[in-house]
PDB file of N, CA and C in Angstrom:
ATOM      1  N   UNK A   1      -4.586   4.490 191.149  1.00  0.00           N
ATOM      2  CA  UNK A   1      -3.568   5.511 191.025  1.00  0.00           C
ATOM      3  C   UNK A   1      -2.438   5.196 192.008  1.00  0.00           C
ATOM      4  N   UNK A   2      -1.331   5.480 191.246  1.00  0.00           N
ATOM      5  CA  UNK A   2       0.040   5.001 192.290  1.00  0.00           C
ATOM      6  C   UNK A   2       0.637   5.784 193.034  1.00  0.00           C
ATOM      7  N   UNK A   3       1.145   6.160 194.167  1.00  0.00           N
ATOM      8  CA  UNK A   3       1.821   7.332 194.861  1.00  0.00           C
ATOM      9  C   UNK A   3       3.084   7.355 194.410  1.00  0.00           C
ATOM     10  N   UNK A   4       3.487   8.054 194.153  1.00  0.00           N
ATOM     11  CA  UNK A   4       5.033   8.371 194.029  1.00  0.00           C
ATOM     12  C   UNK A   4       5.596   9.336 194.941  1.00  0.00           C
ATOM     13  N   UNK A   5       5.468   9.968 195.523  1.00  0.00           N
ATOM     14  CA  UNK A   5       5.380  10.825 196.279  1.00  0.00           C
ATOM     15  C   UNK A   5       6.596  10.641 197.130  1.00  0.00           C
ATOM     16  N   UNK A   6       6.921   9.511 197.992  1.00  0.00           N
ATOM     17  CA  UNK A   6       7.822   8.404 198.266  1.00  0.00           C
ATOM     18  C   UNK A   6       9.516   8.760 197.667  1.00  0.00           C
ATOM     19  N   UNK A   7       8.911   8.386 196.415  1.00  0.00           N
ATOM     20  CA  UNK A   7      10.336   8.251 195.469  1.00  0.00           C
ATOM     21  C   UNK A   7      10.756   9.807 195.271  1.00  0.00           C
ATOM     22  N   UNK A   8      10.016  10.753 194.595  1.00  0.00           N
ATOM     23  CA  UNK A   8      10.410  11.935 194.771  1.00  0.00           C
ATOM     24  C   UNK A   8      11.010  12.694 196.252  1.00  0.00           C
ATOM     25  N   UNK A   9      10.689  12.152 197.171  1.00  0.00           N
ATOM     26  CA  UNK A   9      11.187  13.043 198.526  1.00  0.00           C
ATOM     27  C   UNK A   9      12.144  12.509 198.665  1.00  0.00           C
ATOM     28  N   UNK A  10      12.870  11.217 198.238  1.00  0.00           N
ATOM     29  CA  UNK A  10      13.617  10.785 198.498  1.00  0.00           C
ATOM     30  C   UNK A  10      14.742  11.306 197.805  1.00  0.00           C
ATOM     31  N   UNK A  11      14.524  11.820 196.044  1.00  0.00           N
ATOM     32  CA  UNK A  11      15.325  11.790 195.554  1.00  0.00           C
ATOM     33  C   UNK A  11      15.333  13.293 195.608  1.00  0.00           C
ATOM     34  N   UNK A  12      14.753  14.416 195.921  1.00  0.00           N
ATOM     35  CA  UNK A  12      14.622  15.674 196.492  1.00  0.00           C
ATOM     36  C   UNK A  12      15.828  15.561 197.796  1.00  0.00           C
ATOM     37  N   UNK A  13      15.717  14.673 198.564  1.00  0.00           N
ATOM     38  CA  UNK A  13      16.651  14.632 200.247  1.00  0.00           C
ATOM     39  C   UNK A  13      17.707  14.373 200.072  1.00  0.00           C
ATOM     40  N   UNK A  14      18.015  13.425 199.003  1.00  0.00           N
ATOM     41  CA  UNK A  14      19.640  13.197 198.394  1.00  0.00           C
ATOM     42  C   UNK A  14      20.109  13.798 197.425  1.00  0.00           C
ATOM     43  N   UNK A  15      19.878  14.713 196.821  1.00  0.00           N
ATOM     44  CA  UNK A  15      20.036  16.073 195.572  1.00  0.00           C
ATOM     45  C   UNK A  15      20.429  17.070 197.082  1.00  0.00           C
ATOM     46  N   UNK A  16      19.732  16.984 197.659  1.00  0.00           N
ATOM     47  CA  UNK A  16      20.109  18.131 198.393  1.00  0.00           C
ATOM     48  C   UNK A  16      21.051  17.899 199.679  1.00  0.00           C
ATOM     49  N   UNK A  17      21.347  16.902 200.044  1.00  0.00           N
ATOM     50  CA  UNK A  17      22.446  16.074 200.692  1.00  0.00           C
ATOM     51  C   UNK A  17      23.688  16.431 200.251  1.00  0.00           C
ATOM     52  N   UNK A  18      23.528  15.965 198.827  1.00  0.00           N
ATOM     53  CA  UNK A  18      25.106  16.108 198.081  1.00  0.00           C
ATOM     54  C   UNK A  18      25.447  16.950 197.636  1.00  0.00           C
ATOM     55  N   UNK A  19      24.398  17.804 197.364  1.00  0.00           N
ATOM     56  CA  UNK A  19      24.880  18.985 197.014  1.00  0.00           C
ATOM     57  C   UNK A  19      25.273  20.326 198.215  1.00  0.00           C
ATOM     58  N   UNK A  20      24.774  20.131 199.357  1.00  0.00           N
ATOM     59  CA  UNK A  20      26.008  20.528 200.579  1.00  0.00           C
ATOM     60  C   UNK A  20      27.483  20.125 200.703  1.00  0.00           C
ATOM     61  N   UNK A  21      27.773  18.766 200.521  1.00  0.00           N
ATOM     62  CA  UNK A  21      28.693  18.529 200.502  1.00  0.00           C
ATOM     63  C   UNK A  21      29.319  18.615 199.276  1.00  0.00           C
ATOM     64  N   UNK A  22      28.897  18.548 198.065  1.00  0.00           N
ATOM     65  CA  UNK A  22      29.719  18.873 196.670  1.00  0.00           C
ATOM     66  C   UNK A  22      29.883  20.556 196.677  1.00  0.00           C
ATOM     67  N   UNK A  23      29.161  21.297 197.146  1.00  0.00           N
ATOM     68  CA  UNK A  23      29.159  22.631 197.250  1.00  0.00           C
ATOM     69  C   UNK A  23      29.795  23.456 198.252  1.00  0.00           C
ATOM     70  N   UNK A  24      29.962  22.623 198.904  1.00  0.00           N
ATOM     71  CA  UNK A  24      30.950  23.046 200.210  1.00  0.00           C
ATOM     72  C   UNK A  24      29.877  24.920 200.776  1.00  0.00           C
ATOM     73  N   UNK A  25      28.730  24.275 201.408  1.00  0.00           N
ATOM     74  CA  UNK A  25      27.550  25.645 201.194  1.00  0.00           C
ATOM     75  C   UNK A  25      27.670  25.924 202.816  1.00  0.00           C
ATOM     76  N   UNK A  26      27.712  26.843 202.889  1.00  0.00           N
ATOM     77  CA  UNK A  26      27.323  27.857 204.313  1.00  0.00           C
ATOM     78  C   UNK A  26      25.849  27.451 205.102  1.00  0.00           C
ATOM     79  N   UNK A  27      26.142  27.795 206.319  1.00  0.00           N
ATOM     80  CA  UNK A  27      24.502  27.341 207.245  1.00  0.00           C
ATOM     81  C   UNK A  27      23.409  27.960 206.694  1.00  0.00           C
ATOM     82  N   UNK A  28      23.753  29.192 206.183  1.00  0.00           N
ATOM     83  CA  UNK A  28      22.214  30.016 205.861  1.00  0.00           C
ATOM     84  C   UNK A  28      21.609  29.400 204.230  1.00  0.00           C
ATOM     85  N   UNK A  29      23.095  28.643 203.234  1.00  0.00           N
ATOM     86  CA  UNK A  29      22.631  28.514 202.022  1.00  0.00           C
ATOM     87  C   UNK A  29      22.533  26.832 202.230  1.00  0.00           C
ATOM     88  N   UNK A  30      22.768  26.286 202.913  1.00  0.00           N
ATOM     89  CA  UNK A  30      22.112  24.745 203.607  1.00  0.00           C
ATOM     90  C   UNK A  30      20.390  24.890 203.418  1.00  0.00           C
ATOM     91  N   UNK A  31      20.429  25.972 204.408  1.00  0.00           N
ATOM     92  CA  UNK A  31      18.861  25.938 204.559  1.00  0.00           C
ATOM     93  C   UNK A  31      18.010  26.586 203.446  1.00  0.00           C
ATOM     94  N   UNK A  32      18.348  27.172 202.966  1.00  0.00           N
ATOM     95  CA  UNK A  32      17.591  27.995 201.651  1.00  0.00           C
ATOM     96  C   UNK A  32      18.303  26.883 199.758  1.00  0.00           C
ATOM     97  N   UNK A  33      18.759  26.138 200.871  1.00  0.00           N
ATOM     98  CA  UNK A  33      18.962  25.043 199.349  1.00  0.00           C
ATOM     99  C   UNK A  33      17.961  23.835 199.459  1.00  0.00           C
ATOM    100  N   UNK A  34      17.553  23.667 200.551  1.00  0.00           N
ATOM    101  CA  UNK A  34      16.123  23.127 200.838  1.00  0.00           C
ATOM    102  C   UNK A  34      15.535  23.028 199.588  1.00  0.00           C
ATOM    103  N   UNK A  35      15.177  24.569 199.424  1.00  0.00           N
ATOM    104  CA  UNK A  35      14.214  24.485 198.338  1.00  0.00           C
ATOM    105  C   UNK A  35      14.779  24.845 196.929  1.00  0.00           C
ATOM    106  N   UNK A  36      16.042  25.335 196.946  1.00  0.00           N
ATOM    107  CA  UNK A  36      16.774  25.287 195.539  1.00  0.00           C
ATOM    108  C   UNK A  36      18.029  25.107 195.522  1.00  0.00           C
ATOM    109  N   UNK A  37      18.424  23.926 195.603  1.00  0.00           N
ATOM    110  CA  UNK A  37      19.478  22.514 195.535  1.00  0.00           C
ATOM    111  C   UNK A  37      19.770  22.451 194.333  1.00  0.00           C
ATOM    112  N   UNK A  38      19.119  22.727 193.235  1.00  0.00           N
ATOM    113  CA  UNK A  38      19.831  22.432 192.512  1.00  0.00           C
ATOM    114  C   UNK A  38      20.222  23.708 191.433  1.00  0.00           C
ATOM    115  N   UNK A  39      20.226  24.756 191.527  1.00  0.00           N
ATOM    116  CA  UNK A  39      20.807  26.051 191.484  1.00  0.00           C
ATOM    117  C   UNK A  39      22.208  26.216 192.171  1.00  0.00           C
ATOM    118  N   UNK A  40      22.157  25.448 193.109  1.00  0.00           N
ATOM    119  CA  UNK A  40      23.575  25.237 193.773  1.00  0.00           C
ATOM    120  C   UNK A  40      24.539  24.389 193.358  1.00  0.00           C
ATOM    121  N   UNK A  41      24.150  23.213 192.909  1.00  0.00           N
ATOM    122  CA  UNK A  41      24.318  22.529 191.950  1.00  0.00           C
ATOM    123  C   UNK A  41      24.838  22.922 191.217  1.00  0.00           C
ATOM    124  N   UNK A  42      24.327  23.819 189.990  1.00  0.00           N
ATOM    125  CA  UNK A  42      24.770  23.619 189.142  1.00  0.00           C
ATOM    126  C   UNK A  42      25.423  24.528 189.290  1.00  0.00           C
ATOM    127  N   UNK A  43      25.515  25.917 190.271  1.00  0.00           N
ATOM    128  CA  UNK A  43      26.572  27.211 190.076  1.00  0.00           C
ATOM    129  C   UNK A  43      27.816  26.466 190.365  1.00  0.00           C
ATOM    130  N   UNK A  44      27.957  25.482 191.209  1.00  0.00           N
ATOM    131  CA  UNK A  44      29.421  24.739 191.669  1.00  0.00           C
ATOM    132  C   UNK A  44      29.720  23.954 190.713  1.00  0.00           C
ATOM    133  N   UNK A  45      29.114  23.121 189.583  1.00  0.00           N
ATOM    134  CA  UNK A  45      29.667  22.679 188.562  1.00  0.00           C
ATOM    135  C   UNK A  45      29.660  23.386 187.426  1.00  0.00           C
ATOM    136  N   UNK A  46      29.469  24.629 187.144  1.00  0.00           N
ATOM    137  CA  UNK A  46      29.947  26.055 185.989  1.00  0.00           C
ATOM    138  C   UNK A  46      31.037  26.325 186.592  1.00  0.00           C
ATOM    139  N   UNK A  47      31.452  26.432 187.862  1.00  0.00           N
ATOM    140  CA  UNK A  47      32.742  26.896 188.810  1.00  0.00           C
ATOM    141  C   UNK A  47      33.871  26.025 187.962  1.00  0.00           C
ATOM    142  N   UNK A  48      33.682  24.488 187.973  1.00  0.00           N
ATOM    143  CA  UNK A  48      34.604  23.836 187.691  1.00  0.00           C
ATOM    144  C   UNK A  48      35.392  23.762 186.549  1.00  0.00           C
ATOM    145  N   UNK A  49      34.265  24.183 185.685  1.00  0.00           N
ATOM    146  CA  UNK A  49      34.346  24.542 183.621  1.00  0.00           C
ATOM    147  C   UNK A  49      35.003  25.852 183.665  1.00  0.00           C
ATOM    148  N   UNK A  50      34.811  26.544 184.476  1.00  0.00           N
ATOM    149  CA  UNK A  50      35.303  27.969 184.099  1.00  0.00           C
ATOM    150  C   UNK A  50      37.039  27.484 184.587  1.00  0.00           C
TER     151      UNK A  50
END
């Protein structure tokens, strides 16, 4: 059995990297994007369509 485990945290740490900086996010929604990055995500790219 193979770990992946690796590749996912990685790509979890840079989803949520860029999406501070594409989101231009506040200290408290930094830290609570931890765990939902990409809700942030995507509310800042519906922003752009609208």
């Amino acid at each position: 059995m193979k770990n992946s485990g690796g590749f996912f945290g990685a790509f979890w740490f840079a989803g949520w990297l860029f999406t501070i900086g594409y989101a231009n996010l506040v200290w408290w929604k930094i830290i609570l994007g931890i765990v939902v990055w990409p809700f942030y995500l995507g509310d800042a790219v519906l922003q752009i369509q609208l």
